[in-house]
PDB file of N, CA and C in Angstrom:
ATOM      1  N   UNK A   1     103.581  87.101  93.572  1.00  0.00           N
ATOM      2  CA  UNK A   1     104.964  87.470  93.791  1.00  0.00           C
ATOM      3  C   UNK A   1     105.850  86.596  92.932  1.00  0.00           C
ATOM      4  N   UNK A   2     107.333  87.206  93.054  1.00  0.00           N
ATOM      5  CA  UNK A   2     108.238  86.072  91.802  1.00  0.00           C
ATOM      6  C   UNK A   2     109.510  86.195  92.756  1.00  0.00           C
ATOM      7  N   UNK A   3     110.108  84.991  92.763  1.00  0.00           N
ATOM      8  CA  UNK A   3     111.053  84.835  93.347  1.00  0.00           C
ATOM      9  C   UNK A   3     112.111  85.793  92.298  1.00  0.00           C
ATOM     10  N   UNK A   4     113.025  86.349  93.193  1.00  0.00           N
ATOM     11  CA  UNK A   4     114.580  86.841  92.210  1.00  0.00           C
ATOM     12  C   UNK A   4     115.813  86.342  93.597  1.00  0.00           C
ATOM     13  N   UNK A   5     116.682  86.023  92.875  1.00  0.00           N
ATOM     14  CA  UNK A   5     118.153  85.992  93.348  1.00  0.00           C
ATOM     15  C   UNK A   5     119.118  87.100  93.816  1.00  0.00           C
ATOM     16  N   UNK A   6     119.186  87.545  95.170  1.00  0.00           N
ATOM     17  CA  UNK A   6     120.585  88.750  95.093  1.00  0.00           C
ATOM     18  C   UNK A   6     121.975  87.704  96.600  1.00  0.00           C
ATOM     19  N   UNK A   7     122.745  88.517  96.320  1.00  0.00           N
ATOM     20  CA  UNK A   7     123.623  87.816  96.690  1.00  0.00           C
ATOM     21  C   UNK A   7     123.584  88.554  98.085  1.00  0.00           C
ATOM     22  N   UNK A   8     124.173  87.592  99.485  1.00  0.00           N
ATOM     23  CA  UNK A   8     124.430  88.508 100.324  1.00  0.00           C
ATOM     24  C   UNK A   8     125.236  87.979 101.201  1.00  0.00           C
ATOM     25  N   UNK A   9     125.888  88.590 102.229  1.00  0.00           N
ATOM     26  CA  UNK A   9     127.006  88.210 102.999  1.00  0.00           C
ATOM     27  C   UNK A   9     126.766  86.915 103.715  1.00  0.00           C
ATOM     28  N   UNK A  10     127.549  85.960 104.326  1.00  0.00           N
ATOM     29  CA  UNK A  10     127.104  84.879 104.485  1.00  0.00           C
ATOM     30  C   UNK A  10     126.330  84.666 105.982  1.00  0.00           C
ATOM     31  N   UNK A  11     127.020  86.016 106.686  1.00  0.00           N
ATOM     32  CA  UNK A  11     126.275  86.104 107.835  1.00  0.00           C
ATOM     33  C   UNK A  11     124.953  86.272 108.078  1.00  0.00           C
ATOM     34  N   UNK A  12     124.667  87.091 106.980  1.00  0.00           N
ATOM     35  CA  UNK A  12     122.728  87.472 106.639  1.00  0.00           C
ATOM     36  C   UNK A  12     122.144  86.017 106.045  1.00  0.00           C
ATOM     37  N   UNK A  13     122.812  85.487 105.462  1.00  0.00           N
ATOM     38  CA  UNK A  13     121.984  84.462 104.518  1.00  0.00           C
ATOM     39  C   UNK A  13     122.042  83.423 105.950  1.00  0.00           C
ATOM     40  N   UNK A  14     122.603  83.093 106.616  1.00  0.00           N
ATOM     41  CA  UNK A  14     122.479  82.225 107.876  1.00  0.00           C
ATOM     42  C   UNK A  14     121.492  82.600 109.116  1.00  0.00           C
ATOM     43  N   UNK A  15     121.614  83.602 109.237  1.00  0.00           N
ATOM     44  CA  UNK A  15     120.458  84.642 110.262  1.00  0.00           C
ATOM     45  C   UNK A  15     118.943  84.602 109.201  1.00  0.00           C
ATOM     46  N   UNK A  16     119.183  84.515 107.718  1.00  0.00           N
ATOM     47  CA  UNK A  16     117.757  84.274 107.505  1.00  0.00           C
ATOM     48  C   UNK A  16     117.153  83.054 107.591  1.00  0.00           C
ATOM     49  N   UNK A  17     118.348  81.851 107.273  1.00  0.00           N
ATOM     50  CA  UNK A  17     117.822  81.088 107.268  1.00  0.00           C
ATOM     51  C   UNK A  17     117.390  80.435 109.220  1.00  0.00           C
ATOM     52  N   UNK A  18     117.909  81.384 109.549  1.00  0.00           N
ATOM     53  CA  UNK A  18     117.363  80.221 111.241  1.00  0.00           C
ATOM     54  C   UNK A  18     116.181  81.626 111.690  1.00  0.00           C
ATOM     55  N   UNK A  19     115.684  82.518 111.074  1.00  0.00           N
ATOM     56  CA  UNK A  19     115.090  83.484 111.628  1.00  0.00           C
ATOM     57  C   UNK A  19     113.276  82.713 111.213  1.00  0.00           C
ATOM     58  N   UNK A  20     112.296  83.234 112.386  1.00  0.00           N
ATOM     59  CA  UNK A  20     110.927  82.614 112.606  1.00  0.00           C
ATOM     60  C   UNK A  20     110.244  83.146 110.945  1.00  0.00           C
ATOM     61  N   UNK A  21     109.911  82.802 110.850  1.00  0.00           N
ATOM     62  CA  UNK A  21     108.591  82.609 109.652  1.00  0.00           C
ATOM     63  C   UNK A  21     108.115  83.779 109.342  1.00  0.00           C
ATOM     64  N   UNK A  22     107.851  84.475 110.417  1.00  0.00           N
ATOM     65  CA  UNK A  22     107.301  85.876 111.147  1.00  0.00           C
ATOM     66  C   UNK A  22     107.797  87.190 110.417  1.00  0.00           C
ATOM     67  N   UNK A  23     109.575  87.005 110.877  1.00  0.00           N
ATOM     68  CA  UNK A  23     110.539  87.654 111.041  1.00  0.00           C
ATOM     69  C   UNK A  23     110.791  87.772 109.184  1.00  0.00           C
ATOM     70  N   UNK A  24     111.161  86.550 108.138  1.00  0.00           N
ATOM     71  CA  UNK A  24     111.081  86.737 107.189  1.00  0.00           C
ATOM     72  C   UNK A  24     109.622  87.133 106.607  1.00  0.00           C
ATOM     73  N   UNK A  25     108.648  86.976 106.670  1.00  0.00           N
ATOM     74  CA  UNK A  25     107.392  87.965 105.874  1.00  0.00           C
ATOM     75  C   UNK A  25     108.226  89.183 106.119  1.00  0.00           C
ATOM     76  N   UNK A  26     107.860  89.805 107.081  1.00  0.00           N
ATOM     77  CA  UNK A  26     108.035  91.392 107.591  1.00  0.00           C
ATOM     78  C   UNK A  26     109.229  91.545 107.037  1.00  0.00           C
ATOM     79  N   UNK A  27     110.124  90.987 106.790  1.00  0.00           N
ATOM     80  CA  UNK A  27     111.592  91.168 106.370  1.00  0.00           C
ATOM     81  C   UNK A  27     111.526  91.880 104.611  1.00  0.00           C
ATOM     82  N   UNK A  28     110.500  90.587 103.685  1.00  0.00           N
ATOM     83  CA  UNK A  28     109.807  90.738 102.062  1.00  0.00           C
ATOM     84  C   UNK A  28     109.332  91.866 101.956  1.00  0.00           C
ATOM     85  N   UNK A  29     108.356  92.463 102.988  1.00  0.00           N
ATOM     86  CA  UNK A  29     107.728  93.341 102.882  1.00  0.00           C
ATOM     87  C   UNK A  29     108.786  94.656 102.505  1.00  0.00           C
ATOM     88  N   UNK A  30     109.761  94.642 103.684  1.00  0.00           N
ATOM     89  CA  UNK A  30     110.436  95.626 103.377  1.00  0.00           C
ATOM     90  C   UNK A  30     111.612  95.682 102.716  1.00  0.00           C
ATOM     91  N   UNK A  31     111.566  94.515 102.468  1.00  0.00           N
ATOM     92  CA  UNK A  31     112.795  94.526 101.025  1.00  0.00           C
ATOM     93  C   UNK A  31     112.222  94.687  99.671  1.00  0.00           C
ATOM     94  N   UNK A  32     110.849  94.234  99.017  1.00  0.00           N
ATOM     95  CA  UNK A  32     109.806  94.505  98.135  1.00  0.00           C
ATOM     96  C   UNK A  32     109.444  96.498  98.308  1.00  0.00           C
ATOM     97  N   UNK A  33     109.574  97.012  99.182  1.00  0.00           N
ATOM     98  CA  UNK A  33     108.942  98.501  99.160  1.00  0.00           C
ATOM     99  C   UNK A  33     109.929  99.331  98.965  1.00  0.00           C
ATOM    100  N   UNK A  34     111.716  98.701  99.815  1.00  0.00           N
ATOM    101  CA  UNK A  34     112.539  99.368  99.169  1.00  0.00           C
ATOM    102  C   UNK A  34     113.229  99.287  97.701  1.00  0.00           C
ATOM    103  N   UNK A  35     112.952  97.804  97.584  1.00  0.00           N
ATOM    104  CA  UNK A  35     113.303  98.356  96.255  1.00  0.00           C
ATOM    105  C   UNK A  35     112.296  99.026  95.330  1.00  0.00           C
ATOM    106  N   UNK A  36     110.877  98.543  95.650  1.00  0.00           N
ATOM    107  CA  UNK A  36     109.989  99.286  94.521  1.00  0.00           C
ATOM    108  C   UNK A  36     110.278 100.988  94.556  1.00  0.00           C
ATOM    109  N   UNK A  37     110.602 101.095  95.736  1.00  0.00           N
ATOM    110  CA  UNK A  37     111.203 102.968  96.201  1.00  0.00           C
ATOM    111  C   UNK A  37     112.252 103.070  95.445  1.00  0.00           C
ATOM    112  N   UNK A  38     113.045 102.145  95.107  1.00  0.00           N
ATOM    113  CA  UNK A  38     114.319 102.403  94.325  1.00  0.00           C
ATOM    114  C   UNK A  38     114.114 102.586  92.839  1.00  0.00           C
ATOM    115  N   UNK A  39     113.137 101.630  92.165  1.00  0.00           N
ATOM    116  CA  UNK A  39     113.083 101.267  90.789  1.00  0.00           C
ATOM    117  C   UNK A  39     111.984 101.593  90.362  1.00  0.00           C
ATOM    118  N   UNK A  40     110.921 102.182  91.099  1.00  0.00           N
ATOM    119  CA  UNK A  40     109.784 102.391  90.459  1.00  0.00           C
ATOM    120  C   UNK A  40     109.584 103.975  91.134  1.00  0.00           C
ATOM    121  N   UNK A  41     110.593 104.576  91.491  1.00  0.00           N
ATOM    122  CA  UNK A  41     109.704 106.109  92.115  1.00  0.00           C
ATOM    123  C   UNK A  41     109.480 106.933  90.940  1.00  0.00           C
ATOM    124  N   UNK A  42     110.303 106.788  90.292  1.00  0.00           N
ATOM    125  CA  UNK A  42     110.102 108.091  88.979  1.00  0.00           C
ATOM    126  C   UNK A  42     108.797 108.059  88.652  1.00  0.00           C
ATOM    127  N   UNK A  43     107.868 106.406  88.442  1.00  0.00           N
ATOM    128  CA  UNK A  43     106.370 106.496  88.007  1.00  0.00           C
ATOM    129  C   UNK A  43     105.365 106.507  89.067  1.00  0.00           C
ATOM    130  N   UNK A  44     105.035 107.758  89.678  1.00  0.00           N
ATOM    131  CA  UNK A  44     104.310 107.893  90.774  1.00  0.00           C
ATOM    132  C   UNK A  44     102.986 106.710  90.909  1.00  0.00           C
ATOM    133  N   UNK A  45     102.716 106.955  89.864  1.00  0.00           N
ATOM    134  CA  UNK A  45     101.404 106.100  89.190  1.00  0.00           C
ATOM    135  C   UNK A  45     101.359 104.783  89.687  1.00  0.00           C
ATOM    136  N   UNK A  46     102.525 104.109  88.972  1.00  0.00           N
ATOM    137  CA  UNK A  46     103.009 102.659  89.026  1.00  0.00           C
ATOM    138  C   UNK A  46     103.430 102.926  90.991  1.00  0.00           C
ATOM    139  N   UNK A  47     104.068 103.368  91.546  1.00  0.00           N
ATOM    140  CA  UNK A  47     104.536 103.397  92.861  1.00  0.00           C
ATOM    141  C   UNK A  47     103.351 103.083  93.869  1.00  0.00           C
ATOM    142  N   UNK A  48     102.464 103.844  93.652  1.00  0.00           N
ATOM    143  CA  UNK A  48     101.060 103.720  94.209  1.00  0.00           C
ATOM    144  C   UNK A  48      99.952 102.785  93.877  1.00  0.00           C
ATOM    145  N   UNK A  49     100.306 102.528  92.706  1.00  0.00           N
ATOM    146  CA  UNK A  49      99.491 100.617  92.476  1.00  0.00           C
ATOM    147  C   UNK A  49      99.919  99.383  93.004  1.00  0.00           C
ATOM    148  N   UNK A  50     101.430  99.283  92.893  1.00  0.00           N
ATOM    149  CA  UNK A  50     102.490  99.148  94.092  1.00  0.00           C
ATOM    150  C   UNK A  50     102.469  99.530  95.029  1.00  0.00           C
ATOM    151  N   UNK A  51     101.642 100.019  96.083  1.00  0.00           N
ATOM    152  CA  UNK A  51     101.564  99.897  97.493  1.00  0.00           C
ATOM    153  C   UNK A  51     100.490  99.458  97.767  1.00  0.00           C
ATOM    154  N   UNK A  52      99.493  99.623  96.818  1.00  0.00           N
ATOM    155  CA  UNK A  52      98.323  99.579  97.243  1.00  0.00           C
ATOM    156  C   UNK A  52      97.957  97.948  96.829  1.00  0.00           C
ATOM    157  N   UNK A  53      98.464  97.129  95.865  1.00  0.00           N
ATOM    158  CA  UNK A  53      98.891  95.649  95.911  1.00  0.00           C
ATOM    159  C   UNK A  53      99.435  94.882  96.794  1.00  0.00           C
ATOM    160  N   UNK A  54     100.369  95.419  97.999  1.00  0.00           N
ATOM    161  CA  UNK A  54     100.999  95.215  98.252  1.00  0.00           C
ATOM    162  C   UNK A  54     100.185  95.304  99.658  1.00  0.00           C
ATOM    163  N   UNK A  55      99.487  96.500  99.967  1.00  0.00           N
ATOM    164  CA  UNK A  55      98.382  96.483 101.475  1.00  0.00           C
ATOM    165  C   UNK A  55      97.139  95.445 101.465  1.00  0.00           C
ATOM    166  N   UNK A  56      96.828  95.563  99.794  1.00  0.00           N
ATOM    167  CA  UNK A  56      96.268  94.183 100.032  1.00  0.00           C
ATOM    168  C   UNK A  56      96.531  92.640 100.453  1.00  0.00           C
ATOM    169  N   UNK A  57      97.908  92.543  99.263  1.00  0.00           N
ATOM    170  CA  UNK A  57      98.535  91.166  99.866  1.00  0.00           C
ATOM    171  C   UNK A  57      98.845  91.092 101.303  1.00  0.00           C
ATOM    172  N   UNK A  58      99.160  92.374 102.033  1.00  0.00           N
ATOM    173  CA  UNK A  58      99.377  92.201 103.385  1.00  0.00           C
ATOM    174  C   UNK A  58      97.971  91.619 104.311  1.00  0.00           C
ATOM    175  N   UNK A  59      97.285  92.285 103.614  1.00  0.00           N
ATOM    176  CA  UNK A  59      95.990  92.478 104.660  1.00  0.00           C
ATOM    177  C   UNK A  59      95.333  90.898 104.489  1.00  0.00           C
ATOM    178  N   UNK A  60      95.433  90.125 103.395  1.00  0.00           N
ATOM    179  CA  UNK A  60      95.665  88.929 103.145  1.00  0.00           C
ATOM    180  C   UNK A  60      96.601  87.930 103.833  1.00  0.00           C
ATOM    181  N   UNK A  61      97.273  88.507 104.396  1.00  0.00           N
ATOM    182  CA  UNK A  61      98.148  87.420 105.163  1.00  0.00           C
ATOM    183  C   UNK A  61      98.256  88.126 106.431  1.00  0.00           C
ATOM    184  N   UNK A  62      97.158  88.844 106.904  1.00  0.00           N
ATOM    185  CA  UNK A  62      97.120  88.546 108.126  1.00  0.00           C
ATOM    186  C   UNK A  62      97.584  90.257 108.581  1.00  0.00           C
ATOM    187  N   UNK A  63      98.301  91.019 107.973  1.00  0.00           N
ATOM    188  CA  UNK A  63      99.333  92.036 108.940  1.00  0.00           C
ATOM    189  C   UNK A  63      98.406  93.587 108.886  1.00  0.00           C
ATOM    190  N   UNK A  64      98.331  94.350 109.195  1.00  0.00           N
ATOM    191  CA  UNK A  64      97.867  95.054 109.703  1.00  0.00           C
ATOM    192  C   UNK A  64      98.174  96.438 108.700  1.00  0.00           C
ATOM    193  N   UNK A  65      97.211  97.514 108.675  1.00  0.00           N
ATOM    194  CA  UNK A  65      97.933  99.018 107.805  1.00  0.00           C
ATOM    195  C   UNK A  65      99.038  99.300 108.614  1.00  0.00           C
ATOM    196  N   UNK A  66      98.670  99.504 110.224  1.00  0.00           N
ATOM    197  CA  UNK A  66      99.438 100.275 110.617  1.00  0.00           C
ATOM    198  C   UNK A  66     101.119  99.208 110.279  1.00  0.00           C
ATOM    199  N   UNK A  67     101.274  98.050 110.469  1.00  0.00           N
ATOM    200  CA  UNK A  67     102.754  97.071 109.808  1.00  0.00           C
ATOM    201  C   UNK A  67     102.872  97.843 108.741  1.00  0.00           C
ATOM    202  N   UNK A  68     101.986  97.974 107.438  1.00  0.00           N
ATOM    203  CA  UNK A  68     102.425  98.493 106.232  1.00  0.00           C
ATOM    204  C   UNK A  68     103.281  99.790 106.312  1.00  0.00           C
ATOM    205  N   UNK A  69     102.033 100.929 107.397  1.00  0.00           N
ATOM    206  CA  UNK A  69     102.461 102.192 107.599  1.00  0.00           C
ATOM    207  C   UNK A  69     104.417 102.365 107.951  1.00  0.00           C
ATOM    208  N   UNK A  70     104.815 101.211 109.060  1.00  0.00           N
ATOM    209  CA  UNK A  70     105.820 101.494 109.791  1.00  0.00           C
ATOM    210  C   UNK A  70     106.575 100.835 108.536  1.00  0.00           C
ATOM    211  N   UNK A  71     106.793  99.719 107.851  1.00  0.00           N
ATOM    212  CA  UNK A  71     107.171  99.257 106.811  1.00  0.00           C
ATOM    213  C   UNK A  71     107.597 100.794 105.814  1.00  0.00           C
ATOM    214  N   UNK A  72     106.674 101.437 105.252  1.00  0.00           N
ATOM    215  CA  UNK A  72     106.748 102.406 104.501  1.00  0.00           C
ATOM    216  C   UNK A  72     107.979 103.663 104.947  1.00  0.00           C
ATOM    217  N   UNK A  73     107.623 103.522 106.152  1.00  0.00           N
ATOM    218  CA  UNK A  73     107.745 104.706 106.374  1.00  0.00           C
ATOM    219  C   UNK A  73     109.549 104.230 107.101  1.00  0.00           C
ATOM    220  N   UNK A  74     109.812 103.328 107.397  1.00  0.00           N
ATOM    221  CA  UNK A  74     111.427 103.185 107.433  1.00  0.00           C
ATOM    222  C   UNK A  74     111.886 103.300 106.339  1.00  0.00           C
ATOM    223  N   UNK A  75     111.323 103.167 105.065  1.00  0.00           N
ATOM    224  CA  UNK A  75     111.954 103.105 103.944  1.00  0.00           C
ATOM    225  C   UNK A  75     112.541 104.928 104.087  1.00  0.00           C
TER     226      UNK A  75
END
């Protein structure tokens, strides 16, 4: 993964910073899928190597398909 910078209201950036450990993973996950939904849908190809990287890294740290599934699927 690579860290990037976005800006956000000061109320979110305070709620992330006192939120459990837990709460931010699951948080990456679905900020990483929406944007890859945003910037990568046109290349189906690339979208789906991108998820499927991404069920691994999960499944690597512990979280489950069905987390990925509900992750996905709020997007």
């Amino acid at each position: 993964m690579e860290t990037i910078v976005i800006e956000v209201d000061d109320r979110v950036a305070e709620a992330w910073r006192n939120a459990p450990e837990a709460a931010r993973e699951a948080i990456r996950y679905k900020i990483n899928v929406s944007l890859a939904h945003e910037l990568i849908k046109d290349s189906t190809l690339d979208y789906i190597s991108f998820l499927q990287s991404l069920r691994s890294e999960m499944s690597s740290a512990g979280l489950t398909q069905e987390e990925l599934d509900n992750i996905i699927r709020d997007e």
